[in-house]
Protein backbone atom coordinates (compact mmCIF):
# COMPACT_ATOMS: atom_id res chain seq x y z
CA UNK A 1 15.04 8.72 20.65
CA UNK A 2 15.21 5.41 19.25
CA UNK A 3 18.34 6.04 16.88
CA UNK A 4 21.60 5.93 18.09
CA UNK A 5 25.33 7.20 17.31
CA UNK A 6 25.68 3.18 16.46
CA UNK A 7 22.50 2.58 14.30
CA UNK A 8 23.31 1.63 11.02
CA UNK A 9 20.17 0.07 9.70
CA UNK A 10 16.39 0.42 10.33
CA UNK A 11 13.78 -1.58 9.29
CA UNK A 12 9.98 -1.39 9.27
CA UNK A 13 7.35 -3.43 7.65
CA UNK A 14 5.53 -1.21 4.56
CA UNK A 15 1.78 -2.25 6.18
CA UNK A 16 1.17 -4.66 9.23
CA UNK A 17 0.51 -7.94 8.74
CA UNK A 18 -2.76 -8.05 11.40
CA UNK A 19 -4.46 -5.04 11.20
CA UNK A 20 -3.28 -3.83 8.04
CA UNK A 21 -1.86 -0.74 8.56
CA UNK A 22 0.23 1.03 5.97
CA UNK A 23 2.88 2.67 7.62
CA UNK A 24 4.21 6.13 6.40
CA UNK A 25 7.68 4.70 4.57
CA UNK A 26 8.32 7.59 2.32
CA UNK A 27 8.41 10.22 5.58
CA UNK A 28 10.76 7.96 7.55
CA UNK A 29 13.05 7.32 5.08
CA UNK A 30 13.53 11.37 4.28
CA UNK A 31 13.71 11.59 7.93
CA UNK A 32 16.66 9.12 7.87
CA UNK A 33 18.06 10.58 5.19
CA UNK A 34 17.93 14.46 6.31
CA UNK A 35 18.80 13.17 10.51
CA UNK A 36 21.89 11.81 12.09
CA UNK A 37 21.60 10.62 15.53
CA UNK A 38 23.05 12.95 17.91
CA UNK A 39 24.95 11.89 21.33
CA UNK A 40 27.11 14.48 22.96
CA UNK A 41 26.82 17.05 20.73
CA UNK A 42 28.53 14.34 18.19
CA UNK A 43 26.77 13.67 14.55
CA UNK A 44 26.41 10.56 13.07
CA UNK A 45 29.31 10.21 10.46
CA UNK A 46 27.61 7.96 7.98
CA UNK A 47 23.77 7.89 6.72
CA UNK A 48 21.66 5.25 8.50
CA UNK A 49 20.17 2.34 5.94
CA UNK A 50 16.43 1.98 5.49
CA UNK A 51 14.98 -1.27 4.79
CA UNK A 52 11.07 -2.32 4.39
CA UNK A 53 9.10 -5.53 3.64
CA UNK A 54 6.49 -5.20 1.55
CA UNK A 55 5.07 -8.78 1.26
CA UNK A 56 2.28 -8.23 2.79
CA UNK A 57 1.56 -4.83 0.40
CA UNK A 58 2.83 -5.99 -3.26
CA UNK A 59 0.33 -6.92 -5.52
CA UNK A 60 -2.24 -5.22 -3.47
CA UNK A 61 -1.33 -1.43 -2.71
CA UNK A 62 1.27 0.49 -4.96
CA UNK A 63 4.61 -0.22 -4.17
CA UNK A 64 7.54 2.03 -5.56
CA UNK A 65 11.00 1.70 -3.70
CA UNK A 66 12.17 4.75 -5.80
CA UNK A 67 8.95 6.42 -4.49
CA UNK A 68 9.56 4.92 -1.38
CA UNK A 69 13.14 6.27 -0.45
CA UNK A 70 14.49 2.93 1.15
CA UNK A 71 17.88 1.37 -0.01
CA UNK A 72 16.43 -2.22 0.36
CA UNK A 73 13.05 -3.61 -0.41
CA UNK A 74 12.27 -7.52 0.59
CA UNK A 75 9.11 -9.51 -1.10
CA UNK A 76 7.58 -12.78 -0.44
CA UNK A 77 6.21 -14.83 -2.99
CA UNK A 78 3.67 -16.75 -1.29
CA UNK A 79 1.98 -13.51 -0.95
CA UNK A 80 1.33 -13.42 -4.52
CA UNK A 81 0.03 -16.96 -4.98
CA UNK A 82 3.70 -18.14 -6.37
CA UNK A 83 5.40 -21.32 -4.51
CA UNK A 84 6.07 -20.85 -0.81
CA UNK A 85 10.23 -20.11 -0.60
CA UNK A 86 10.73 -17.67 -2.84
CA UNK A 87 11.36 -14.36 -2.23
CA UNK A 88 13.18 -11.13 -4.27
CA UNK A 89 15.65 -8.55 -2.22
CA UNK A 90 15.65 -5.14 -3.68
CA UNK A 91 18.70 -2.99 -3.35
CA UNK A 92 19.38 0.70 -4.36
CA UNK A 93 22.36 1.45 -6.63
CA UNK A 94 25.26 2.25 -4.74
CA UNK A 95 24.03 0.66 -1.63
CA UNK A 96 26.40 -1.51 0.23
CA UNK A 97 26.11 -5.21 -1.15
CA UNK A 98 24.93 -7.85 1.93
CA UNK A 99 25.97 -10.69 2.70
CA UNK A 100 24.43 -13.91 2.41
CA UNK A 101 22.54 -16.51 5.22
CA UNK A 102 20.71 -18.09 3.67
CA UNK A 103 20.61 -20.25 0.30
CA UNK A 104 17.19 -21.65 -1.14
CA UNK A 105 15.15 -21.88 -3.29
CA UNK A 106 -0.60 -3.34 -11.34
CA UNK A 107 -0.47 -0.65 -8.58
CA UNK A 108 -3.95 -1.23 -6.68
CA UNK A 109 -6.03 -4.21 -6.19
CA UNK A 110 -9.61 -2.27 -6.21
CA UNK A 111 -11.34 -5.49 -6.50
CA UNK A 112 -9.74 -6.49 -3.15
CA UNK A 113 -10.48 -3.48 -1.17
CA UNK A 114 -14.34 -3.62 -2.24
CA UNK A 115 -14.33 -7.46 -0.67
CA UNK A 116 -12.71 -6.14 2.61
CA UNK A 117 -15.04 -3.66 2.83
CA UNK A 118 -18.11 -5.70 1.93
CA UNK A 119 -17.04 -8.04 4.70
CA UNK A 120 -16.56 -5.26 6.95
CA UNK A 121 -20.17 -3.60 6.54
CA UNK A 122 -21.91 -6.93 6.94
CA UNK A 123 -20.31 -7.66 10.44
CA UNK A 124 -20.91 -3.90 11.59
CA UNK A 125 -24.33 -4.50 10.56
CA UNK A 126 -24.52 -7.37 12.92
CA UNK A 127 -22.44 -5.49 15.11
CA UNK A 128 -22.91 -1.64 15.10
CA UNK A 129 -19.29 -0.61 16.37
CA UNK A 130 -18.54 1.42 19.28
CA UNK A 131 -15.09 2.85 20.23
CA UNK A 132 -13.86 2.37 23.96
CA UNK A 133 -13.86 5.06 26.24
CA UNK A 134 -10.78 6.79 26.80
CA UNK A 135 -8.90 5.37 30.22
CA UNK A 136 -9.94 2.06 29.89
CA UNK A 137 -12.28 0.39 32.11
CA UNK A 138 -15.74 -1.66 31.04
CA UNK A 139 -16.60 0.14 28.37
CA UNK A 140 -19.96 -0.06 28.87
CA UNK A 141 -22.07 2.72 27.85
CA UNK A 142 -26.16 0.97 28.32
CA UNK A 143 -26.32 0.43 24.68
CA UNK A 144 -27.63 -2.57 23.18
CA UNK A 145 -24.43 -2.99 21.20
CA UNK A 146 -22.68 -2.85 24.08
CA UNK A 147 -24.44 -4.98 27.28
CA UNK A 148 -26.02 -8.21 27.50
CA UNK A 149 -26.02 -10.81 24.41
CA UNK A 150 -24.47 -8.53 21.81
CA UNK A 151 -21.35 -7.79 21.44
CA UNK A 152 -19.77 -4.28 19.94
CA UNK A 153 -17.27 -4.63 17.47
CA UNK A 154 -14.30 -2.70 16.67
CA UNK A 155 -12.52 -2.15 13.39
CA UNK A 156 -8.38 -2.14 13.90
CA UNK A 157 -5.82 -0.40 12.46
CA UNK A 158 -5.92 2.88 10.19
CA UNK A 159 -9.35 3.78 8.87
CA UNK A 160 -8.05 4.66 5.41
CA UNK A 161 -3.98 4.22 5.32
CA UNK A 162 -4.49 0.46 5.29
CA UNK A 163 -4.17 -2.89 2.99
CA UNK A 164 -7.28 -3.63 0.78
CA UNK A 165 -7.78 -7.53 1.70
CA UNK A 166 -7.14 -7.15 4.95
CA UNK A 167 -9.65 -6.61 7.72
CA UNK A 168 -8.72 -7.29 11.56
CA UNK A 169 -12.13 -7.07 13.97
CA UNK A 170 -12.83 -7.14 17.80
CA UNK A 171 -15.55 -8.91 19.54
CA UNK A 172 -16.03 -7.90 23.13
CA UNK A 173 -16.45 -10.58 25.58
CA UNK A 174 -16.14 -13.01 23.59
CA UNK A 175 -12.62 -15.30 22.74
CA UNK A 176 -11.21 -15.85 19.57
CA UNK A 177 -10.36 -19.56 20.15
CA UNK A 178 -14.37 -20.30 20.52
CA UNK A 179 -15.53 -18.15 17.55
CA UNK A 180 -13.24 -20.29 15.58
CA UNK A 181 -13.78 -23.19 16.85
CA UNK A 182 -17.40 -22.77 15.47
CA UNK A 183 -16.58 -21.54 12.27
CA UNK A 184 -13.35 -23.51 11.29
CA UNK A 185 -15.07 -26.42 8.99
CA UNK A 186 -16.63 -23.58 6.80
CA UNK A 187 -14.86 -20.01 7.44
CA UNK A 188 -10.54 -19.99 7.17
CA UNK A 189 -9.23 -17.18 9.57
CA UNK A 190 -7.46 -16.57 12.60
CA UNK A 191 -6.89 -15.29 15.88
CA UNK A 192 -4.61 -12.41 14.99
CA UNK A 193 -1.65 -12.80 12.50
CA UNK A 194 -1.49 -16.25 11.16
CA UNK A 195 2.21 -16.29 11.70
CA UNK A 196 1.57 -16.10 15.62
CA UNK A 197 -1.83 -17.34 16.49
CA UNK A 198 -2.55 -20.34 18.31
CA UNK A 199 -4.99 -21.83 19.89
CA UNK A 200 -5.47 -20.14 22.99
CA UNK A 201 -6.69 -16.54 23.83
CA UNK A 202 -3.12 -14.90 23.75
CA UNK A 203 -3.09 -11.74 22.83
CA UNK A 204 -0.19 -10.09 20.40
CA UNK A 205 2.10 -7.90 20.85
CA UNK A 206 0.79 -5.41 18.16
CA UNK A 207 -2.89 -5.04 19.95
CA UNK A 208 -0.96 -4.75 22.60
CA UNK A 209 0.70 -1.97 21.33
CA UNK A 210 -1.61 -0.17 20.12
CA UNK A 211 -3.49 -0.11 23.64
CA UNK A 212 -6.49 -2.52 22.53
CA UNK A 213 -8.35 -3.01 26.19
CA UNK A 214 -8.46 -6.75 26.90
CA UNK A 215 -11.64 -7.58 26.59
CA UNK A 216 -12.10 -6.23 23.14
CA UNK A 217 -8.34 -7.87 22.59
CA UNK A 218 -9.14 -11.60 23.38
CA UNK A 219 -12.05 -11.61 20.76
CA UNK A 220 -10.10 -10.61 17.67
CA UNK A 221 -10.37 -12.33 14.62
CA UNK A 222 -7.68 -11.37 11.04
CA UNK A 223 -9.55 -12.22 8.03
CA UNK A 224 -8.70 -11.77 4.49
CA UNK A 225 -9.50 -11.68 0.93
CA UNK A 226 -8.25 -13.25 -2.10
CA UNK A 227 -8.24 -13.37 -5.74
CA UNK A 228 -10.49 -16.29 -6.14
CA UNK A 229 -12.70 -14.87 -3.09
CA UNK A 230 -16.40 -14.11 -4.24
CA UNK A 231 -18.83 -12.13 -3.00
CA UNK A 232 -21.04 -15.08 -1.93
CA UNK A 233 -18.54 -15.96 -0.08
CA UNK A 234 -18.01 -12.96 1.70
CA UNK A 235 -21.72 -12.69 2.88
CA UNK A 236 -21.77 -16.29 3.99
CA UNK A 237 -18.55 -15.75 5.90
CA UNK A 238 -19.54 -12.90 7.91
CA UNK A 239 -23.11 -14.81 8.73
CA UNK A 240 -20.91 -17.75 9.95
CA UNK A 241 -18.72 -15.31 12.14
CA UNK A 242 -21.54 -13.13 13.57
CA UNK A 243 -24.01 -16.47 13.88
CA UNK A 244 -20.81 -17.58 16.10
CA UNK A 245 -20.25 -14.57 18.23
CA UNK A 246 -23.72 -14.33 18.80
CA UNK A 247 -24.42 -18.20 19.96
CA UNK A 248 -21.68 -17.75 22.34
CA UNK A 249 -22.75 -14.65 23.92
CA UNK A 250 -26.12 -15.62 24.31
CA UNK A 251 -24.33 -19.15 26.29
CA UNK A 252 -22.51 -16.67 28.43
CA UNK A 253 -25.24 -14.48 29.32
CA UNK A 254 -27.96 -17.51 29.67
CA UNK A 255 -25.57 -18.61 32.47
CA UNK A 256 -25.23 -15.39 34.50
């Protein structure tokens, strides 16, 4: 439905940014490749392009663009600790050559992934997560993770198919402005992606998206991992955030 007699080029991020999703590349692009978008009974007469960023995957998750199936393949460097700027544009033989805007300047990262999920045991420890109920609404089911002074916490994005420094978490009740506000001399994160988040209690367009109820939404913190991360710093980091959460949601329920 979303391809048209007139599409020519589609592109889609190789893993999310804030939750960390890896998206299912390789099945799209055969998809392109075996479709042609259909409008009065007329076929596409040329084969749409497939194009897919992996900055935020490189370095982190195996990335193969013959694997893959696109015809172009964009990285960032800053993603990989080089100098912020620079970038490399892969492009399939016998694709068509683009033009240019703008002039400037190992497979799996186990290591990673064991951080991510250190961090993300030692909050659900705090914070024994519960899913919403289906239809919306409160949410509250008369558990102690879930009423009064502790909040439950949700885990976004795929449970497995996902990026192995990247965690994204849900408070509920609580907003994402305050936690950080608490946390930002000692603990670097942010309210969603860092590319959009502000200080307020906006919420993005991908939680959004992917039907996140509001109150969960307006409490979500994107934290990741890093080469020089430790584990020390890890467990101190999810103490800060959970000391945080907690403090406030004892405020808010002291003044009830």
């Amino acid at each position: 439905a979303a391809l048209t007699p007139q599409t020519v080029l589609v592109s889609i991020m190789h893993s999310n940014n804030e939750v960390g999703t890896i998206n299912p590349i390789a099945e799209i692009a055969a998809a392109l490749k075996a479709a042609r978008s259909v409008e009065g009974g007329q076929q596409q007469p040329r084969p749409i392009l497939f194009h897919s960023d992996t900055s935020q995957s490189l370095g982190k998750v195996k990335v193969d663009a013959k694997a893959l199936g696109v015809d172009y393949l964009t990285v960032t460097g800053h993603k990989l600790y080089a100098p912020k700027g620079i970038g490399a544009l892969f492009s399939k033989r016998g694709s068509p050559p683009l033009q240019k805007l703008l002039f400037g300047l190992p497979h799996t990262e186990p290591r990673l992934g064991a951080l991510r999920n250190r961090l993300q045991s030692a909050l659900e420890a705090r914070f024994p997560p519960t899913p919403p109920a289906a239809g919306g609404g409160d949410h509250d089911d008369g558990s102690p993770s879930s009423s009064g002074g502790v909040a439950t916490m949700l885990v976004n994005g795929h449970p497995t198919e996902r990026l192995p420094n990247t965690l994204s978490v849900s408070f509920k009740n609580v907003l994402a402005p305050e936690v950080l506000a608490k946390i930002e001399h000692r603990v670097l994160c942010s309210a969603g992606a860092a590319c959009h988040s502000h200080d307020d209690a906006r919420v993005s367009h991908v939680l959004k998206a992917m039907g996140l109820p509001l109150e969960y939404a307006r409490g979500t913190l994107r934290l990741s991992v890093g080469k020089p991360t430790t584990e020390a710093e890890v467990d101190e980091a999810a103490a800060l955030i959970a000391d945080a959460v907690e403090s406030l949601l004892s405020a808010e329920f002291a003044g009830k």
